[in-house]
Structures are given as structure tokens and as C-alpha cells.
N, C-alpha and C. Protein backbone atom coordinates (compact mmCIF):
# COMPACT_ATOMS: atom_id res chain seq x y z
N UNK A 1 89.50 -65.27 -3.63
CA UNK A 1 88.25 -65.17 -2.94
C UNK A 1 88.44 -64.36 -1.66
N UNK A 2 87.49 -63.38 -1.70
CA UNK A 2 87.70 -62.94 -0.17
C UNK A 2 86.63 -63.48 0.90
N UNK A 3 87.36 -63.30 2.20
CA UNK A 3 86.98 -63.72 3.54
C UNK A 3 85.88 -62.64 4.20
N UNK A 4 84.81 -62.95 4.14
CA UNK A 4 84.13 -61.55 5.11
C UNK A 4 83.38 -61.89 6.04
N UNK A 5 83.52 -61.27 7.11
CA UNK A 5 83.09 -61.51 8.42
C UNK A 5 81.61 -62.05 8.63
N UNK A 6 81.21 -62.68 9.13
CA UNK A 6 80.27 -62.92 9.41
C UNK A 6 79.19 -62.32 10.31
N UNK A 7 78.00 -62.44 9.83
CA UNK A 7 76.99 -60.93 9.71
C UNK A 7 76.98 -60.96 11.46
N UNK A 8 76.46 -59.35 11.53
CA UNK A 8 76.55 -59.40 12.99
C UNK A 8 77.81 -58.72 13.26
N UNK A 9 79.22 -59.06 12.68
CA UNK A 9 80.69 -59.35 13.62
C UNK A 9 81.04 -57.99 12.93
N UNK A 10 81.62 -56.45 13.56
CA UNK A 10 82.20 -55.74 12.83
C UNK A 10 83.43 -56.06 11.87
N UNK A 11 83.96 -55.31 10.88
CA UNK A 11 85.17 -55.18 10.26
C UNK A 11 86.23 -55.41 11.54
N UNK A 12 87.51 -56.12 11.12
CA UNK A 12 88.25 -56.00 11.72
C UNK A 12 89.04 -55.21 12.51
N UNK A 13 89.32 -53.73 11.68
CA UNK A 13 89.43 -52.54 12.13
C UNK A 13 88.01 -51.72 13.19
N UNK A 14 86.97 -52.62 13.67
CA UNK A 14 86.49 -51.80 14.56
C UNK A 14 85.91 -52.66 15.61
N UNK A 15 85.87 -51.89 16.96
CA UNK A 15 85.56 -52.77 18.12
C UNK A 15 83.93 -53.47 17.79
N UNK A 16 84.04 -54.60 18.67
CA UNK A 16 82.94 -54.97 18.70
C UNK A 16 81.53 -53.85 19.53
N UNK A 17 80.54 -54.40 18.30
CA UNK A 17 79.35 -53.34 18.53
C UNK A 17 78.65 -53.79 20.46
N UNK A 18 78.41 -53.43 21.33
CA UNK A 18 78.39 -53.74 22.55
C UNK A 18 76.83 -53.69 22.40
N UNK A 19 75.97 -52.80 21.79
CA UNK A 19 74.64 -52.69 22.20
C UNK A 19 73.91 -53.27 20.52
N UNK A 20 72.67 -53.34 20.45
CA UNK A 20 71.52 -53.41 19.54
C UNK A 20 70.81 -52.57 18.73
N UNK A 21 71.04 -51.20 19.38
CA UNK A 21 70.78 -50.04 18.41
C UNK A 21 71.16 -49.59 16.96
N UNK A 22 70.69 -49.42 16.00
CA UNK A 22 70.82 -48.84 15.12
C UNK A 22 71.69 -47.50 15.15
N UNK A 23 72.75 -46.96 14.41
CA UNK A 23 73.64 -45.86 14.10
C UNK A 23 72.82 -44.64 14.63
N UNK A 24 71.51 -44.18 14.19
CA UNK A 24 71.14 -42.89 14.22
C UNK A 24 70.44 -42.92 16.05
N UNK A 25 69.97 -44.16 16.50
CA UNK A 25 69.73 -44.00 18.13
C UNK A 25 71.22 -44.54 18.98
N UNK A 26 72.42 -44.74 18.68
CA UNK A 26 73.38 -44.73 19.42
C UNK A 26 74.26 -43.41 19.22
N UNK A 27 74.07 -42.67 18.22
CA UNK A 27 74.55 -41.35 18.15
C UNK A 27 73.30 -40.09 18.53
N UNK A 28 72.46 -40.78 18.85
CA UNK A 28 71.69 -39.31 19.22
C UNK A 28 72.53 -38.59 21.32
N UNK A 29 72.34 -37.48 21.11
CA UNK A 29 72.48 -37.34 22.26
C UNK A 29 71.63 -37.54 23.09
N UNK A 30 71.46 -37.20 24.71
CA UNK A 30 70.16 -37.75 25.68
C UNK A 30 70.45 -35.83 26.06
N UNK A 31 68.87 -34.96 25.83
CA UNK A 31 68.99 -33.70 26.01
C UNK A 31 69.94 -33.19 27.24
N UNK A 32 69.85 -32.49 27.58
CA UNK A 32 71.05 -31.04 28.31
C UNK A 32 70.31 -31.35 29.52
N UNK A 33 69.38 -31.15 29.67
CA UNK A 33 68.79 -31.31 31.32
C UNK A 33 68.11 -32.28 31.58
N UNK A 34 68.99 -33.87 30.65
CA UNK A 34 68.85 -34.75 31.67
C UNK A 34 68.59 -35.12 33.55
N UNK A 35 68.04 -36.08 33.72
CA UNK A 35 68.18 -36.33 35.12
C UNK A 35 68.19 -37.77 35.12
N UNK A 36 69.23 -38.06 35.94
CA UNK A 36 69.44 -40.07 36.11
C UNK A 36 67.57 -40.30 36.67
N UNK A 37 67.75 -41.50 36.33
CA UNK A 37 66.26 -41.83 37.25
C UNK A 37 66.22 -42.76 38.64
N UNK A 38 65.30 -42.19 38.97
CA UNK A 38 65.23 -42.24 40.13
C UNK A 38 64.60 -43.91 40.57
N UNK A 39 63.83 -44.23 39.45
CA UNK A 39 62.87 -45.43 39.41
C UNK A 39 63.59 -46.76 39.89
N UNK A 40 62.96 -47.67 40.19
CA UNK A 40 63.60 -49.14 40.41
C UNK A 40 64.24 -49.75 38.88
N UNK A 41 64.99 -49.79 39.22
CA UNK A 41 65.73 -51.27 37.92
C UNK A 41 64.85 -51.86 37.83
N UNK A 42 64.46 -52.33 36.47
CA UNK A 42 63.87 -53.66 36.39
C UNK A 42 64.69 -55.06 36.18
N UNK A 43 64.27 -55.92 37.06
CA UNK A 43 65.33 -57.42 37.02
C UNK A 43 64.58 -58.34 36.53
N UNK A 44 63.26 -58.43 35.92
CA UNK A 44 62.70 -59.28 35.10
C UNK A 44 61.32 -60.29 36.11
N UNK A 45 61.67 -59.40 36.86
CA UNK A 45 60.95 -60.78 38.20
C UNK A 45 59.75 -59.62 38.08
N UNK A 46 58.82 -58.57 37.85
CA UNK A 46 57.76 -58.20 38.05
C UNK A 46 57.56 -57.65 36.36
N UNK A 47 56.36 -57.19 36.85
CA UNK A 47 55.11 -56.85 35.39
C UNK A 47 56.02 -56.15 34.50
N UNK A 48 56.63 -56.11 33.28
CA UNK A 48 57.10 -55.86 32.04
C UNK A 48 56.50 -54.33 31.62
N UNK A 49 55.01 -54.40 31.54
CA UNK A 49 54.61 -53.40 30.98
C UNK A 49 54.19 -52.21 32.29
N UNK A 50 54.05 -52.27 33.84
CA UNK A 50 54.38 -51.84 34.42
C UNK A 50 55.72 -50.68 34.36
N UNK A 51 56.49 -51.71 34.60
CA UNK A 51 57.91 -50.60 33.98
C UNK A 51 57.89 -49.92 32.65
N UNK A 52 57.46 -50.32 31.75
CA UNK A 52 57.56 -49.70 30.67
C UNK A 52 56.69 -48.31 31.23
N UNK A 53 55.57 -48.34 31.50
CA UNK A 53 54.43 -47.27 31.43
C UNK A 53 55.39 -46.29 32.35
N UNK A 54 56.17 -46.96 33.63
CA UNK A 54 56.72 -45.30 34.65
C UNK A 54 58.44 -45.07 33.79
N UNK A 55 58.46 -45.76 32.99
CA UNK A 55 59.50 -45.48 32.17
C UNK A 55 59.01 -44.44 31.13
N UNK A 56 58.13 -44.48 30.62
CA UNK A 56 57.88 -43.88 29.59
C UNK A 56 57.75 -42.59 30.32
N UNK A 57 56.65 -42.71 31.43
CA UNK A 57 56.44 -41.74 31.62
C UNK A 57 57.89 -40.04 32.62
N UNK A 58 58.41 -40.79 33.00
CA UNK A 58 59.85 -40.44 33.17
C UNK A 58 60.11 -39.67 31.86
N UNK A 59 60.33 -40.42 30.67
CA UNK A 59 61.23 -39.80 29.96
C UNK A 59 60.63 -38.92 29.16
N UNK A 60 59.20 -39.20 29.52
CA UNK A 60 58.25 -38.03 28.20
C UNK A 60 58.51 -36.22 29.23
N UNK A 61 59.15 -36.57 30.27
CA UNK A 61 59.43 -34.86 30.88
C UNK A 61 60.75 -34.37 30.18
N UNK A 62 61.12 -35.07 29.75
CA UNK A 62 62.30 -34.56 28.83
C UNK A 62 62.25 -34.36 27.39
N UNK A 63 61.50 -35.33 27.32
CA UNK A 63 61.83 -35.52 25.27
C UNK A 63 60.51 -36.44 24.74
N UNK A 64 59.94 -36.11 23.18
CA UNK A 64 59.69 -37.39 22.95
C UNK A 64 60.09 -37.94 21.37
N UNK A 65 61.83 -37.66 21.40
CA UNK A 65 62.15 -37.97 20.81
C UNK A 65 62.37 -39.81 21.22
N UNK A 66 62.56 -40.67 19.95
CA UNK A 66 61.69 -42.09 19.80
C UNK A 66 63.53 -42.71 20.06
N UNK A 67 64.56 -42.00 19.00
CA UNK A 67 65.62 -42.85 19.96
C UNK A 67 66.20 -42.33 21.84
N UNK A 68 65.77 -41.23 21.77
CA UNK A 68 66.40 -41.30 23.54
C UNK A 68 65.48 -42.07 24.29
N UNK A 69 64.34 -42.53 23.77
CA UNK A 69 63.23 -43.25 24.66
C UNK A 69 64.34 -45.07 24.61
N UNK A 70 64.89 -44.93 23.51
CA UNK A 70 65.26 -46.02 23.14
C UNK A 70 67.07 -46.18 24.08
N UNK A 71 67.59 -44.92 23.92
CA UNK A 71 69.04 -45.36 24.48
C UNK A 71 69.40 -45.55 25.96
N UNK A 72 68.06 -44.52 26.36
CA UNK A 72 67.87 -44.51 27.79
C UNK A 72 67.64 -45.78 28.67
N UNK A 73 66.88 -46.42 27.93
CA UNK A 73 66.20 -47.86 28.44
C UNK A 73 67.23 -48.54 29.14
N UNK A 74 67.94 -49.21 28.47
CA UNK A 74 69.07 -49.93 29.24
C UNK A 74 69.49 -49.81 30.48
N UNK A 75 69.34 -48.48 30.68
CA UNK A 75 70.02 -47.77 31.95
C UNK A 75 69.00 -48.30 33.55
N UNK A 76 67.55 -48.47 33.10
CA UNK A 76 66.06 -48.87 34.05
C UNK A 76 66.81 -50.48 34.09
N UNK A 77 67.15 -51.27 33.63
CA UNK A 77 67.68 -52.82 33.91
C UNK A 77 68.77 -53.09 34.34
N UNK A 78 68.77 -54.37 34.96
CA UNK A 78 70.06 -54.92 35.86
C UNK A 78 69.45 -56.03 36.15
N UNK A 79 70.48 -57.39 36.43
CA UNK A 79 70.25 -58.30 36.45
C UNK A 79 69.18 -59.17 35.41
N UNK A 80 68.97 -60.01 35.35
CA UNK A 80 68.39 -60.81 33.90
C UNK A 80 67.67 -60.04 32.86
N UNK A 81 67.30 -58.98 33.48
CA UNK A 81 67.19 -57.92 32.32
C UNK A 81 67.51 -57.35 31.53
N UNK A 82 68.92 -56.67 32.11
CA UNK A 82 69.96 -56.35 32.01
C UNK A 82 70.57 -57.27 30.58
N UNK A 83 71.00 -58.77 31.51
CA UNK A 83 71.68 -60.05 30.55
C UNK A 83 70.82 -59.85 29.37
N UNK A 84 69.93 -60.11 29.57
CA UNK A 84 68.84 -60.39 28.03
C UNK A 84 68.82 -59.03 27.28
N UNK A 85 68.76 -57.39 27.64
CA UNK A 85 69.15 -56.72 27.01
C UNK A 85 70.99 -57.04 25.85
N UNK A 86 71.48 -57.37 26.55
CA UNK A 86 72.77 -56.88 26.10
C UNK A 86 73.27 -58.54 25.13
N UNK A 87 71.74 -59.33 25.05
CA UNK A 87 72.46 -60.39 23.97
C UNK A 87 71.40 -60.16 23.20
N UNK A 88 70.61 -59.00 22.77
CA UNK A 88 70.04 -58.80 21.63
C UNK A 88 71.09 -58.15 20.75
N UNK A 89 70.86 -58.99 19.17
CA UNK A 89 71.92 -58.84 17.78
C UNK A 89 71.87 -57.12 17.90
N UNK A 90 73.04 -57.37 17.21
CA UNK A 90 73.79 -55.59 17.24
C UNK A 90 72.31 -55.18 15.78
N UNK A 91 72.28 -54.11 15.94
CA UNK A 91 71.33 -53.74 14.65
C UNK A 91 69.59 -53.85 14.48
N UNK A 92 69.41 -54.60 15.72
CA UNK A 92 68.40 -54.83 15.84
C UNK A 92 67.18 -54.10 16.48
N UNK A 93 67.69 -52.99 16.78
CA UNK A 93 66.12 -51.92 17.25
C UNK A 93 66.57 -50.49 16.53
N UNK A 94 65.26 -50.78 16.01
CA UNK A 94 65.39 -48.86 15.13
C UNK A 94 64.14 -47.99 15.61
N UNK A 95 63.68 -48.67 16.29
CA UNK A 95 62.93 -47.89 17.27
C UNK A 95 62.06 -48.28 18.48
N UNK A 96 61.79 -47.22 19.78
CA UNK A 96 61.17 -47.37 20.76
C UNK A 96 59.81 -48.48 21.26
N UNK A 97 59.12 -48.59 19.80
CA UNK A 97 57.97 -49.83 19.37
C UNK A 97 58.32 -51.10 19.37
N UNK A 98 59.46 -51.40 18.71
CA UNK A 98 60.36 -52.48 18.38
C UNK A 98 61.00 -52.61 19.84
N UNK A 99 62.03 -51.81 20.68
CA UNK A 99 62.51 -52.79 21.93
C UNK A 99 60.97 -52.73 22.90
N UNK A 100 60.58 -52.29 22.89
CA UNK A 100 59.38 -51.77 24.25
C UNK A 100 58.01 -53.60 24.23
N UNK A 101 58.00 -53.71 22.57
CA UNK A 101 57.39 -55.13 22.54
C UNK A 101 58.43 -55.95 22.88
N UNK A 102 59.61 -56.23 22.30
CA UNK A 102 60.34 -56.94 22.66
C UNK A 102 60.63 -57.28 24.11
N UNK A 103 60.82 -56.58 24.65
CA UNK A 103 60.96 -56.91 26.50
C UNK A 103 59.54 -56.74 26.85
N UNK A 104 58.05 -56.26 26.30
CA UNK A 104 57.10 -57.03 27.45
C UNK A 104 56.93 -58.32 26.95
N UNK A 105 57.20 -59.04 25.29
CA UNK A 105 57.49 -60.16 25.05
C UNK A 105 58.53 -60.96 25.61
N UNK A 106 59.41 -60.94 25.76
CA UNK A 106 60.19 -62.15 26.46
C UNK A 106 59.92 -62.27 28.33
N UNK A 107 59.12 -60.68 28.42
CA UNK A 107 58.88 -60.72 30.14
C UNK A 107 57.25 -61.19 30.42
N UNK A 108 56.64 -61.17 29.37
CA UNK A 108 55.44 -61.38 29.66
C UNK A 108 55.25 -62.68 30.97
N UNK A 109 55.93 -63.11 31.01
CA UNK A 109 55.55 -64.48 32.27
C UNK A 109 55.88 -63.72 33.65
N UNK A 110 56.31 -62.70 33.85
CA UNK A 110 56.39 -61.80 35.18
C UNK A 110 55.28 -61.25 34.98
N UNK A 111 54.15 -61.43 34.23
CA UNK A 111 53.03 -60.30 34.76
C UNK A 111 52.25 -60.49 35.71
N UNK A 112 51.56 -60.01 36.02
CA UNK A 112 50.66 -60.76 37.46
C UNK A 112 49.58 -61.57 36.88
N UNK A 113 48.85 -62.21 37.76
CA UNK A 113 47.58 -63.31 36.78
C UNK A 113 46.91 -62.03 37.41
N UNK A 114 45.47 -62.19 36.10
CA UNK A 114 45.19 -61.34 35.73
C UNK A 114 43.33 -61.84 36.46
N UNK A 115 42.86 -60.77 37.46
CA UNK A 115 41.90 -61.27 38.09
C UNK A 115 40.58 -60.52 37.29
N UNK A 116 39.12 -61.96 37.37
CA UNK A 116 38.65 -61.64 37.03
C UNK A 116 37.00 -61.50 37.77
N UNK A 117 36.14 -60.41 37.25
CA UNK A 117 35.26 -60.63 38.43
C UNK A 117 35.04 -62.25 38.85
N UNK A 118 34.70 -62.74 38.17
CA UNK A 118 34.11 -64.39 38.64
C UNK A 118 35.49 -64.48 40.05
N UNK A 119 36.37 -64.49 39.74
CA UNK A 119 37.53 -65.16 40.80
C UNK A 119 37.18 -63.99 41.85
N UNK A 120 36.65 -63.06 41.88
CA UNK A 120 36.34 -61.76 42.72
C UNK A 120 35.50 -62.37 43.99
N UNK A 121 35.05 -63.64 43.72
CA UNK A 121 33.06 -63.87 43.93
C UNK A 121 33.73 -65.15 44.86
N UNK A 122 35.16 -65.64 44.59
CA UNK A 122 35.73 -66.88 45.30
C UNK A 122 36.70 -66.42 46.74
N UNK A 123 36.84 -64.97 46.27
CA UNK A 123 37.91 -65.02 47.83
C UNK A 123 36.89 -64.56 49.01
N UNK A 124 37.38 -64.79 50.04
CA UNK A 124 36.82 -65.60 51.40
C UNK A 124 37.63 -64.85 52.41
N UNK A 125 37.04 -64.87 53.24
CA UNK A 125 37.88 -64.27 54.66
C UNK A 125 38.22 -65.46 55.20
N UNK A 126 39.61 -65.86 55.72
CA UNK A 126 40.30 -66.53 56.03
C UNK A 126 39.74 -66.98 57.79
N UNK A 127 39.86 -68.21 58.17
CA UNK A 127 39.79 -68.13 59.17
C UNK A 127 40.32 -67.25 60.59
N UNK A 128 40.64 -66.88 61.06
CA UNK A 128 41.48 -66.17 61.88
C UNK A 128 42.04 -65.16 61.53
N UNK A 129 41.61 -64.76 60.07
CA UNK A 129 41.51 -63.64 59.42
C UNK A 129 40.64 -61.77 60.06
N UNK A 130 41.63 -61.13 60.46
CA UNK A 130 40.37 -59.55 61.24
C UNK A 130 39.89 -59.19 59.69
N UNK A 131 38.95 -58.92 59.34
CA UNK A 131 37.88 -58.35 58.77
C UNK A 131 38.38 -57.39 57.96
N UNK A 132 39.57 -56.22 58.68
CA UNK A 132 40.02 -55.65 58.14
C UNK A 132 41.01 -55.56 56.99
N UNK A 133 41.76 -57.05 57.41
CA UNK A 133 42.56 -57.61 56.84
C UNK A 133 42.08 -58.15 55.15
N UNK A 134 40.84 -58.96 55.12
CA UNK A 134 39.64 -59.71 54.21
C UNK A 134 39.52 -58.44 53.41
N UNK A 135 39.33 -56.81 54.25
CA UNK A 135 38.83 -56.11 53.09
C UNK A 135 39.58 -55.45 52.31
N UNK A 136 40.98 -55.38 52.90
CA UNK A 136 42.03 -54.83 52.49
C UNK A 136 42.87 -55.77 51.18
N UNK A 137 42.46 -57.24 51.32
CA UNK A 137 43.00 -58.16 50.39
C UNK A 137 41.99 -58.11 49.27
N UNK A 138 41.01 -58.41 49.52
CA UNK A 138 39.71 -58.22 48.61
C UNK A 138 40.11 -56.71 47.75
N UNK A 139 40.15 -55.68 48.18
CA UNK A 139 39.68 -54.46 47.78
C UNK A 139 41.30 -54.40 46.83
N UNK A 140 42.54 -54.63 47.43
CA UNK A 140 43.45 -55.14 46.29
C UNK A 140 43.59 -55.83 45.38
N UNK A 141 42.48 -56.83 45.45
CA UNK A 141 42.04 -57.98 44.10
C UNK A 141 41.40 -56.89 43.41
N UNK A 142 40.20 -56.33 43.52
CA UNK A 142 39.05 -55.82 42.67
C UNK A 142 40.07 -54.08 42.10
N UNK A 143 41.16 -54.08 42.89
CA UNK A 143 41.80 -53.12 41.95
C UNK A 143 42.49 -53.48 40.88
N UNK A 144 43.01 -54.59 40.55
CA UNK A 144 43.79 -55.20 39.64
C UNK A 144 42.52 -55.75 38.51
N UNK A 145 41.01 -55.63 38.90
CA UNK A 145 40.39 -56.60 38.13
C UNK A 145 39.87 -55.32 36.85
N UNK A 146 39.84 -55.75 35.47
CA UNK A 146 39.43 -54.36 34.42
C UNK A 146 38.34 -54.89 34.53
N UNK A 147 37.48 -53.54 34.00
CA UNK A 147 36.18 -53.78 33.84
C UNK A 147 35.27 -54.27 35.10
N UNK A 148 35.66 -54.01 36.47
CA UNK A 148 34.85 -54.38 37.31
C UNK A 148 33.72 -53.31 37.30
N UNK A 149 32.68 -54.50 37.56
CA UNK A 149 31.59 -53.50 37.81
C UNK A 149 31.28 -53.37 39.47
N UNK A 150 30.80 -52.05 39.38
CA UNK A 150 31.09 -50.87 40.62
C UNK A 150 30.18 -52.09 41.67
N UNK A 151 28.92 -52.16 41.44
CA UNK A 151 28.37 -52.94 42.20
C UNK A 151 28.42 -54.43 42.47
N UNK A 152 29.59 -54.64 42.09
CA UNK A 152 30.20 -56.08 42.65
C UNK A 152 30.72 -55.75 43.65
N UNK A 153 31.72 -54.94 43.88
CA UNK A 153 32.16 -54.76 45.43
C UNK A 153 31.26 -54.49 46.62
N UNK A 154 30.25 -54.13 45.83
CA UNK A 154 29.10 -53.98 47.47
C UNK A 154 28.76 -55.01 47.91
């Protein structure tokens, strides 16, 4: 009877697989006039799909080929991001659709709560609050809110 490794675990003769990618996005190259990015790491503590969108948009000046969108990624995380990248099963993303849900799924609880006009109609100028302050907090709520209508802020 033979002994064979258990799924996941390479052949004996080869190192362990370190990342989640599929063969054809860990052998693609990342084009010739790359540029590192410049963007914040993501560490899991803010909006998921945030990063994704200035990620994407980063890498669509280079390419839009679907694995460099994919090998590149790793590189935007550090810290629990990072961790949770690098204990997804070896084999497991064959493409940019597949990790991009995957991390706003497990990050979805970093998104911001999500304001709606009605909660628009509850904030208040604070006591001892300058005016300026009230409109500047307010006018940052009603930017986060979709679908506001124009004449609610008046």
C-alpha cells in the first residue's frame, strides 16, 4: 500500500507551497514598469472594499491582467491581514473575483455603519459644540449616506 501525503501538503521532494495561488498566477510575471505602491497596508481594522477599490485602481495603470491583480495583493497587507492572507489553503484562488470576495468577506465587520437618511434627521449640534464644527460633522455623515436626497441637507 502506498502512503500519500495528505491533500494540501506537497510531495516530499518539494518545499512547502507558502502562498494560495494557483500555478498559472504564481508564475505570471508583474509587468517591466512596475512601481511598489505607494498606498497604506491594509491591517484589517478599516473598510475592506475601500482598499480593494484604490487597489484596483493602482494596478489597472499597469495591467489588467486578472493574475497580477491577484499576486500583487499580498504585498497592500500587513498585520491581521497579512496573517489571514497567508493561512488561506495552498490552491485556493484562481482568480482576482475569488480572493477580492474573500477578504471583503472575512473583513466585512471593519466596514463603517452604514448611514441612513432617517439617522441624518437625528444628529444634533452638541452642546458647546461651534456651529462650524455641527456642520462639518453633519456634512461628513450625509457624505457617507447613498442615495441622499439633495434637499435633505438644506
Amino acid at each position: 500500500m502506498i502512503n500519500h501525503p495528505p491533500p494540501h501538503m506537497p510531495p516530499p521532494h518539494q518545499p512547502r507551497r507558502r502562498h494560495p495561488f494557483m500555478d498559472f498566477i504564481a508564475n505570471t510575471p508583474l509587468p517591466a514598469q512596475w512601481e511598489p505602491f505607494t498606498l497604506d497596508r491594509y491591517t484589517g481594522e478599516t473598510d475592506p472594499d475601500e482598499h480593494l477599490k484604490v487597489y484596483i485602481t493602482h494596478v489597472a495603470l499597469y495591467t489588467s491582467q486578472d493574475a497580477v491583480f491577484c499576486k500583487a495583493f499580498p504585498t497592500t497587507l500587513k498585520g491581521l491581514a497579512l496573517e489571514w492572507f497567508t493561512t488561506l489553503p495552498p490552491y485556493s484562488i484562481d482568480s482576482f473575483d475569488i480572493l477580492s470576495h474573500m477578504f471583503s468577506t472575512h473583513f466585512a465587520g471593519s466596514r463603517p455603519h452604514q448611514t441612513t437618511t432617517i439617522s441624518l434627521l437625528g444628529i444634533r449640534q452638541e452642546p458647546n459644540e461651534p456651529l462650524r464644527a455641527f456642520i462639518d460633522r453633519f456634512s461628513k455623515a450625509a457624505l457617507r449616506t447613498p442615495h441622499l436626497n439633495q434637499e435633505m441637507i438644506l
